[in-house]
PDB file of N, CA and C in Angstrom:
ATOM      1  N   UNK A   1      -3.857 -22.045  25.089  1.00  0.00           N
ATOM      2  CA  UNK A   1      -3.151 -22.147  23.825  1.00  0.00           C
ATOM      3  C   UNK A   1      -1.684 -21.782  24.084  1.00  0.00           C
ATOM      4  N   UNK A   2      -0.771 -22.378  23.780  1.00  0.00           N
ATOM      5  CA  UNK A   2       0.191 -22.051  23.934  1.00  0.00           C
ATOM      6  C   UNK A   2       1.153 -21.187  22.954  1.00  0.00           C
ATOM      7  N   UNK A   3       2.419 -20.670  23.164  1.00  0.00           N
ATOM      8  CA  UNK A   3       3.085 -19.465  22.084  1.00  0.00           C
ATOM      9  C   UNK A   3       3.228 -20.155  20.777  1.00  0.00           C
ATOM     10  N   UNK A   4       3.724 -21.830  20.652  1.00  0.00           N
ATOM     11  CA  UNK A   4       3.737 -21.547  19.257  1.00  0.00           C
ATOM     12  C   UNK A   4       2.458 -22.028  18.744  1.00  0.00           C
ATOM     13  N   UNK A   5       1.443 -22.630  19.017  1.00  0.00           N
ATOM     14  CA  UNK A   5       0.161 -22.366  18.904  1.00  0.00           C
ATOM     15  C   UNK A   5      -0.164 -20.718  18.255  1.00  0.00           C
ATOM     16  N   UNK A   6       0.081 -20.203  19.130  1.00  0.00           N
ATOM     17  CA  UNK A   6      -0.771 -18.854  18.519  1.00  0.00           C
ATOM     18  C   UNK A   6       0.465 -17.933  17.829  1.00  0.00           C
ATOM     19  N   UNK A   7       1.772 -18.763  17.795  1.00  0.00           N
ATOM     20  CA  UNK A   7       2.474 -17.622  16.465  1.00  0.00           C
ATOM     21  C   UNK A   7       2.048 -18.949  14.946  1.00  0.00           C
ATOM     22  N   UNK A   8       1.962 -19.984  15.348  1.00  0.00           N
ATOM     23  CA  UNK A   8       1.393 -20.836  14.217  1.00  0.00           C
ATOM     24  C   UNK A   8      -0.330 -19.868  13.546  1.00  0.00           C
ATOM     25  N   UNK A   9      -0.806 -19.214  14.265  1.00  0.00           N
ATOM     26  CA  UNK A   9      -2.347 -19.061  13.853  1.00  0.00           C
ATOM     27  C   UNK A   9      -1.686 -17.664  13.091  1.00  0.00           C
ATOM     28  N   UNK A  10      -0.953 -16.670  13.977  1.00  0.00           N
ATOM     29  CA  UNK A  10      -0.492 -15.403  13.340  1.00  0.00           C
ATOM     30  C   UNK A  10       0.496 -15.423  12.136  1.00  0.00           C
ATOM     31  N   UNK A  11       0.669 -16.624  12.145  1.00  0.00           N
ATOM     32  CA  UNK A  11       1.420 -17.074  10.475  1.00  0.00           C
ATOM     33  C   UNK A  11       0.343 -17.156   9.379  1.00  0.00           C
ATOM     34  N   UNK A  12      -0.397 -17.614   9.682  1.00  0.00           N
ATOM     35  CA  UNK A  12      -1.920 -18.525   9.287  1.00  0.00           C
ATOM     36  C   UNK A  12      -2.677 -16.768   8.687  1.00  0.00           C
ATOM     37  N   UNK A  13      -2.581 -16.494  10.094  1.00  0.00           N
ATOM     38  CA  UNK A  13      -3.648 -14.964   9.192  1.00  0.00           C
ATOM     39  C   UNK A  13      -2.926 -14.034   8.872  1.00  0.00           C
ATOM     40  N   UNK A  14      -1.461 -13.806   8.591  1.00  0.00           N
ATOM     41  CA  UNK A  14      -0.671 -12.994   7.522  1.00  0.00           C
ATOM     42  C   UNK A  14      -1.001 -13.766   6.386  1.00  0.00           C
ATOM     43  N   UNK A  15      -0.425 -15.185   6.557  1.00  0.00           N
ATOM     44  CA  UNK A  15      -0.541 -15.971   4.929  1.00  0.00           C
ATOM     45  C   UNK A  15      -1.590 -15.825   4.080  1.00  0.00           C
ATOM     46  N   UNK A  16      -3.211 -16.286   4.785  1.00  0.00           N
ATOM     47  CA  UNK A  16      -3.841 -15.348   4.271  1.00  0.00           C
ATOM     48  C   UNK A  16      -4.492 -14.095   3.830  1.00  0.00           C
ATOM     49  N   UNK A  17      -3.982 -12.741   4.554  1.00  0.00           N
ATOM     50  CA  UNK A  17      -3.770 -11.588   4.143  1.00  0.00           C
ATOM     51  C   UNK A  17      -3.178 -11.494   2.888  1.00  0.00           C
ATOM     52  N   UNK A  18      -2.033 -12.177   2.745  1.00  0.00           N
ATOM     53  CA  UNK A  18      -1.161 -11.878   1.735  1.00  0.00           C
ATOM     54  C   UNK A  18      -1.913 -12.483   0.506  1.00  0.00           C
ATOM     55  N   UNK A  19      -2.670 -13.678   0.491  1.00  0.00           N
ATOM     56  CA  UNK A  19      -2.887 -14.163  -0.569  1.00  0.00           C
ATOM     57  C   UNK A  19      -4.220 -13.253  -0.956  1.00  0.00           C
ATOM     58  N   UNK A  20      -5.047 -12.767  -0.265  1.00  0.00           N
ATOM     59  CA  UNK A  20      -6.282 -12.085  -0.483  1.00  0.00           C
ATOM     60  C   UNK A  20      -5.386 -10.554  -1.334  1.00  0.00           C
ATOM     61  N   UNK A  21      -4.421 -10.720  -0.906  1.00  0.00           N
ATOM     62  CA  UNK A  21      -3.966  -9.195  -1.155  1.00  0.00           C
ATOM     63  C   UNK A  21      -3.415  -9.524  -3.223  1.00  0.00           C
ATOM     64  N   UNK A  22      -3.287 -10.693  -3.192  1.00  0.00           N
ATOM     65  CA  UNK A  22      -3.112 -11.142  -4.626  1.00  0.00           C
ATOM     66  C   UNK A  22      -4.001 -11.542  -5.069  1.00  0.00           C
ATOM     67  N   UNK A  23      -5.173 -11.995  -4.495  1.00  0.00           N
ATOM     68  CA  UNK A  23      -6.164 -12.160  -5.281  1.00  0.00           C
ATOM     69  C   UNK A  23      -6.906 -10.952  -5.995  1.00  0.00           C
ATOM     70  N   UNK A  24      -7.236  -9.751  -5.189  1.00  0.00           N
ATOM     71  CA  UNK A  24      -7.477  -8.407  -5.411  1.00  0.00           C
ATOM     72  C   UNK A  24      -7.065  -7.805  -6.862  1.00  0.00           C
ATOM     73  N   UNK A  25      -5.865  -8.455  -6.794  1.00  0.00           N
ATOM     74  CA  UNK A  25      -5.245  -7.453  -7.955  1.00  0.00           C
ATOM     75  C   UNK A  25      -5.350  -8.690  -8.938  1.00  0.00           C
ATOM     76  N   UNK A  26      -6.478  -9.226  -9.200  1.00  0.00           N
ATOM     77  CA  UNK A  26      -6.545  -9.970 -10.468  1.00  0.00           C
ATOM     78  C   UNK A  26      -7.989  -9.282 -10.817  1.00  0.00           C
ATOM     79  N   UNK A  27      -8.354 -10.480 -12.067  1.00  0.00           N
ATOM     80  CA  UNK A  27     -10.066  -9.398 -12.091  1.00  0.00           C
ATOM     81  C   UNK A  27     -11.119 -10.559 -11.703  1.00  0.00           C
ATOM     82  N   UNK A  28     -11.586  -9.579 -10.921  1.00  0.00           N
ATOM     83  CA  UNK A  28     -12.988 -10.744  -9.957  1.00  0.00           C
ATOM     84  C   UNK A  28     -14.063  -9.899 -10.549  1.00  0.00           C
ATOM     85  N   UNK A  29     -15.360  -9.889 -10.098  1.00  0.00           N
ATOM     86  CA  UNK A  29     -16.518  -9.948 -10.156  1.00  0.00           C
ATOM     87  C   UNK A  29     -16.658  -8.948  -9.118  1.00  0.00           C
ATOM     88  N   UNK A  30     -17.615  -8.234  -9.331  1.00  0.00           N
ATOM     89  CA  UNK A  30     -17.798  -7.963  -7.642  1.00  0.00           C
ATOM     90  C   UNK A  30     -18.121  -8.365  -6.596  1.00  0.00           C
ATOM     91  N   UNK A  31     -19.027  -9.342  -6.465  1.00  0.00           N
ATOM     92  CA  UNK A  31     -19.801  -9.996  -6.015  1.00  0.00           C
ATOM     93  C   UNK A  31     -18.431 -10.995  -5.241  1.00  0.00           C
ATOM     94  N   UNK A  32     -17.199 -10.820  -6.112  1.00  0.00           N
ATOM     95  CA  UNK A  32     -16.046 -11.938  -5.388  1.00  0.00           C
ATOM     96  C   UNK A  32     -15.058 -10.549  -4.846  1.00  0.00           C
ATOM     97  N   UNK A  33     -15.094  -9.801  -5.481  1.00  0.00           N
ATOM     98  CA  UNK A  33     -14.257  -8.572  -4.806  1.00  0.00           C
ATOM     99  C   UNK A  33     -14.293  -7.895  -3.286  1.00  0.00           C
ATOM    100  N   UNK A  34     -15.823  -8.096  -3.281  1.00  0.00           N
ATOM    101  CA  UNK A  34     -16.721  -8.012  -2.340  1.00  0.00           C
ATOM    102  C   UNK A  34     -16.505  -8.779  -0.963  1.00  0.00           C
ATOM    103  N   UNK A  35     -16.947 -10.250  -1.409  1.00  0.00           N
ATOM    104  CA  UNK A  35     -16.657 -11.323  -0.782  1.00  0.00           C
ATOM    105  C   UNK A  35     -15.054 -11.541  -0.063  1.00  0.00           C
ATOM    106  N   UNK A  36     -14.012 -11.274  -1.155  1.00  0.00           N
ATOM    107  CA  UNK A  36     -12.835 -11.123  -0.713  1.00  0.00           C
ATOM    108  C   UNK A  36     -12.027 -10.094   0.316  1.00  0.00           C
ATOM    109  N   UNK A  37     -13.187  -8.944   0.154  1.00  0.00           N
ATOM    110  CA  UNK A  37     -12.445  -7.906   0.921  1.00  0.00           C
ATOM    111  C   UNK A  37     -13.440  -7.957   2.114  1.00  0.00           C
ATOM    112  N   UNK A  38     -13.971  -8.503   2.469  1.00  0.00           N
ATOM    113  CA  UNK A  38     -14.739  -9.033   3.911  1.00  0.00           C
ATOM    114  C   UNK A  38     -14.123  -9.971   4.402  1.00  0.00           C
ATOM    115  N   UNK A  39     -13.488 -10.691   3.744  1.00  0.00           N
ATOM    116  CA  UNK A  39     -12.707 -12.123   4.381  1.00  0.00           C
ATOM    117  C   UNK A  39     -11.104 -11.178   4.822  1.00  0.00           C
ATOM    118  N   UNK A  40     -10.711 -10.212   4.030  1.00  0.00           N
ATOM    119  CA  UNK A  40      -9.403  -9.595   4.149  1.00  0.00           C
ATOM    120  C   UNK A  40      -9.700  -8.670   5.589  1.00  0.00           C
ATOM    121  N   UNK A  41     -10.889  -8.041   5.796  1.00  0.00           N
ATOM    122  CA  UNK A  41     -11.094  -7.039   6.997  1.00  0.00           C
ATOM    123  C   UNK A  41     -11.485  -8.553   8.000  1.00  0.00           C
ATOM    124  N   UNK A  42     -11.775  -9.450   7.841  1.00  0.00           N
ATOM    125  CA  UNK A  42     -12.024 -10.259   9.545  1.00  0.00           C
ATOM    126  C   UNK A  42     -10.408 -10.680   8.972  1.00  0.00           C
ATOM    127  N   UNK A  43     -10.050 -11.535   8.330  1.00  0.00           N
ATOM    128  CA  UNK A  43      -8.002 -12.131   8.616  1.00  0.00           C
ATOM    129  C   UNK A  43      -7.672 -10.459   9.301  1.00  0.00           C
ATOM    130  N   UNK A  44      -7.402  -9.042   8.936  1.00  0.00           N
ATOM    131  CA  UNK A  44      -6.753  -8.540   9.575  1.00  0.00           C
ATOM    132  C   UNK A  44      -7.265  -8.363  11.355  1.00  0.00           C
ATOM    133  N   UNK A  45      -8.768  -8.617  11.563  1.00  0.00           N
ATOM    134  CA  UNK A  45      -8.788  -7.946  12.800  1.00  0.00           C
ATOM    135  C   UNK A  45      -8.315  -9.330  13.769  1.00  0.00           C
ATOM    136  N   UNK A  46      -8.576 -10.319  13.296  1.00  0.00           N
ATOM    137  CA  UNK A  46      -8.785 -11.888  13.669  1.00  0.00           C
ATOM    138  C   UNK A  46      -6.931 -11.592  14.053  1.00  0.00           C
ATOM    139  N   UNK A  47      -6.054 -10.864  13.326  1.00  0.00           N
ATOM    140  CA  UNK A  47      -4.873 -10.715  13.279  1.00  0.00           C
ATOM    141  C   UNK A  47      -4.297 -10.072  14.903  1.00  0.00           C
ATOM    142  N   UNK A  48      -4.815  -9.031  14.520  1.00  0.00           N
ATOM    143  CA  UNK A  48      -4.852  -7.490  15.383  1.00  0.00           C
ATOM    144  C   UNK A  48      -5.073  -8.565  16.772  1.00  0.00           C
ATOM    145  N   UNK A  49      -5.806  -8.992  16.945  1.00  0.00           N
ATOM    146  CA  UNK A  49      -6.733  -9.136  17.996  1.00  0.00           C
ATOM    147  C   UNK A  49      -5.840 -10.420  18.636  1.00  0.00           C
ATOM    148  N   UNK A  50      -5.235 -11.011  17.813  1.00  0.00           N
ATOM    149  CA  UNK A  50      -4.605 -12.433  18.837  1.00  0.00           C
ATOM    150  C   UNK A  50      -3.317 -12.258  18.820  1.00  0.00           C
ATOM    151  N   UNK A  51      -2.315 -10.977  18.122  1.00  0.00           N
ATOM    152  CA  UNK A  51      -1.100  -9.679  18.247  1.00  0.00           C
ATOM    153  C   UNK A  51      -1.557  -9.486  19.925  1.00  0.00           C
ATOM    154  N   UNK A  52      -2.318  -8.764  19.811  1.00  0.00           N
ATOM    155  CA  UNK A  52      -2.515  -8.217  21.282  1.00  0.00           C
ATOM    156  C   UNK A  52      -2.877  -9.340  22.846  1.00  0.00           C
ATOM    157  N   UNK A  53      -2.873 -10.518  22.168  1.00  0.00           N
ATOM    158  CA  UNK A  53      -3.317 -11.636  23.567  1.00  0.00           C
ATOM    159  C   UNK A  53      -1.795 -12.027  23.693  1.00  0.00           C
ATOM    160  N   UNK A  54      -1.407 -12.216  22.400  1.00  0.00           N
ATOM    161  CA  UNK A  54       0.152 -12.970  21.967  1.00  0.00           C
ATOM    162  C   UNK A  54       1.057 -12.069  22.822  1.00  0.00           C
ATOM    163  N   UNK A  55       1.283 -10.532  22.202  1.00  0.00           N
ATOM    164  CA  UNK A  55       2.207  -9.509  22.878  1.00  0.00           C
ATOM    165  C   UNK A  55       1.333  -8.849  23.816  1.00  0.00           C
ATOM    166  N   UNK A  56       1.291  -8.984  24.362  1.00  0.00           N
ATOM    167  CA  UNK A  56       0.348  -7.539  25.802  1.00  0.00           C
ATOM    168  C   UNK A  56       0.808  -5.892  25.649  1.00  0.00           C
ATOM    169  N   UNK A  57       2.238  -6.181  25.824  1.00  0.00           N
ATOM    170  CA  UNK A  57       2.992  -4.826  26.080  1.00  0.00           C
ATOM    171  C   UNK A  57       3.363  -4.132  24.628  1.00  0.00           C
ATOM    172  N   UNK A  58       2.656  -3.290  24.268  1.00  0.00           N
ATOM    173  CA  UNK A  58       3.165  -2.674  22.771  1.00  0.00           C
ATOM    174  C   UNK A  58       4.500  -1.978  23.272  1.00  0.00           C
ATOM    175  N   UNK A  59       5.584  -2.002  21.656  1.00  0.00           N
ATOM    176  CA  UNK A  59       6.733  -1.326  22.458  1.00  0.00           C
ATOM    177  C   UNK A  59       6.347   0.391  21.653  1.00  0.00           C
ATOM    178  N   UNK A  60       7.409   1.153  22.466  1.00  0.00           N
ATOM    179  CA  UNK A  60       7.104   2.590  21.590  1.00  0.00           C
ATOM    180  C   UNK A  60       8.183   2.655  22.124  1.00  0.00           C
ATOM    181  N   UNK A  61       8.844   3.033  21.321  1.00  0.00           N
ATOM    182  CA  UNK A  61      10.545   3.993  21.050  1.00  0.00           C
ATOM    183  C   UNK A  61       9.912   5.049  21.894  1.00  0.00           C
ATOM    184  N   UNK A  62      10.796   5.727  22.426  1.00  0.00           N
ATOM    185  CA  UNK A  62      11.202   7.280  22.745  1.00  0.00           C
ATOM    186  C   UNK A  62      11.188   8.225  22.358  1.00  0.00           C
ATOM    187  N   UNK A  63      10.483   9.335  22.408  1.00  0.00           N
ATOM    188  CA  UNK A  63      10.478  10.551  21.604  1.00  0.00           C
ATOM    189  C   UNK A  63      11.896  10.675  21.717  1.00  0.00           C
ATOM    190  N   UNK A  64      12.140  11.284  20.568  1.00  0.00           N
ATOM    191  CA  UNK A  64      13.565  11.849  19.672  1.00  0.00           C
ATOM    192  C   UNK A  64      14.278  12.476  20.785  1.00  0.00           C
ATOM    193  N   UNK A  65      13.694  13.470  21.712  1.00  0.00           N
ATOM    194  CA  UNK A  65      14.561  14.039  22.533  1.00  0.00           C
ATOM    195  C   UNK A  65      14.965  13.552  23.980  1.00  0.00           C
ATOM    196  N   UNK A  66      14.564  11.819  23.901  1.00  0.00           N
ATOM    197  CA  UNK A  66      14.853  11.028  24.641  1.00  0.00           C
ATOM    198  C   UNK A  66      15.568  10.094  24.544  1.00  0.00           C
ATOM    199  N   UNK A  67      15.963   9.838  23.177  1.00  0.00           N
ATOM    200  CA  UNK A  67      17.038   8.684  22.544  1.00  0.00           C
ATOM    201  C   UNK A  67      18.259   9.063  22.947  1.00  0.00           C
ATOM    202  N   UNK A  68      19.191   8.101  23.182  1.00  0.00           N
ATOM    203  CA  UNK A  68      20.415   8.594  23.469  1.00  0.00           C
ATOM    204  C   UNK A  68      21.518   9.627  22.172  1.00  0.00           C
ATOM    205  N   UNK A  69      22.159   9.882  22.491  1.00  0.00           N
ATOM    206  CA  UNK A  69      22.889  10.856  21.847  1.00  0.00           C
ATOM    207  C   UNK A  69      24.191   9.600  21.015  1.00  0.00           C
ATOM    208  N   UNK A  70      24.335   9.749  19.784  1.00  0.00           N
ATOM    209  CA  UNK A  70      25.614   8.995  19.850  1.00  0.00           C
ATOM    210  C   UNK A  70      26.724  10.230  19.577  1.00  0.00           C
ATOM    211  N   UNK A  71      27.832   9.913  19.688  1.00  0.00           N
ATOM    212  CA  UNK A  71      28.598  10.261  19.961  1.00  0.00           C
ATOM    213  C   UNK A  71      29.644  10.330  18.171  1.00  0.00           C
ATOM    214  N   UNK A  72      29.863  11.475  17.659  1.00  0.00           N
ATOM    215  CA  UNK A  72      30.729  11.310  16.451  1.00  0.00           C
ATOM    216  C   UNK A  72      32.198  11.817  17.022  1.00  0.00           C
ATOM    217  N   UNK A  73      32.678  10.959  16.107  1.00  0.00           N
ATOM    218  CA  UNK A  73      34.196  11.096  16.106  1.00  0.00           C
ATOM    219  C   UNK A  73      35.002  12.215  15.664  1.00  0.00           C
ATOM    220  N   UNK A  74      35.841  13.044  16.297  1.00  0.00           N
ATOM    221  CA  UNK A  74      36.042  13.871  16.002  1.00  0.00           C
ATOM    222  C   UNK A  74      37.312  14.151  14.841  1.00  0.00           C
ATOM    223  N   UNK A  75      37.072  15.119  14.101  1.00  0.00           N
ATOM    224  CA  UNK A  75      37.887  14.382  12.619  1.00  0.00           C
ATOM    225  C   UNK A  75      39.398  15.640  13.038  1.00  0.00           C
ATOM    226  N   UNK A  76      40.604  15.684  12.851  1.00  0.00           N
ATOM    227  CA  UNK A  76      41.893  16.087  13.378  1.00  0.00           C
ATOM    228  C   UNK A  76      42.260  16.841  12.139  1.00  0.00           C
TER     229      UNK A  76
END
């Protein structure tokens, strides 16, 4: 599969995140509330899961006492 292949699919399962996330806040049934928030937990892992084939390397900032220092100007 190639990158825009799989940022096309990670478009695909935000878009539907987002819309499940509006459907929620209307009034369903349970039986559809239900239904909806099972379809919302596989779009996020279905998400999670092709994030991590897509990017490999997670980034992580620097603990605080590793960031560089900036530098303020000194006022006269």
């Amino acid at each position: 599969m190639t990158l825009e292949e799989k940022l096309a699919r990670l478009r695909t399962h935000r878009n539907n995140i987002h819309r499940y996330h509006r459907l929620l806040k209307t009034r369903l049934s349970d039986l559809e509330r239900e239904y909806i928030e099972s379809r919302l937990s596989e779009q996020r892992a279905a998400l999670v899961s092709l994030a991590r084939t897509t990017f490999p390397i997670p980034f992580q900032p620097p603990p605080p006492e590793q960031q560089p220092q900036t530098c303020k100007p000194e006022v006269a």
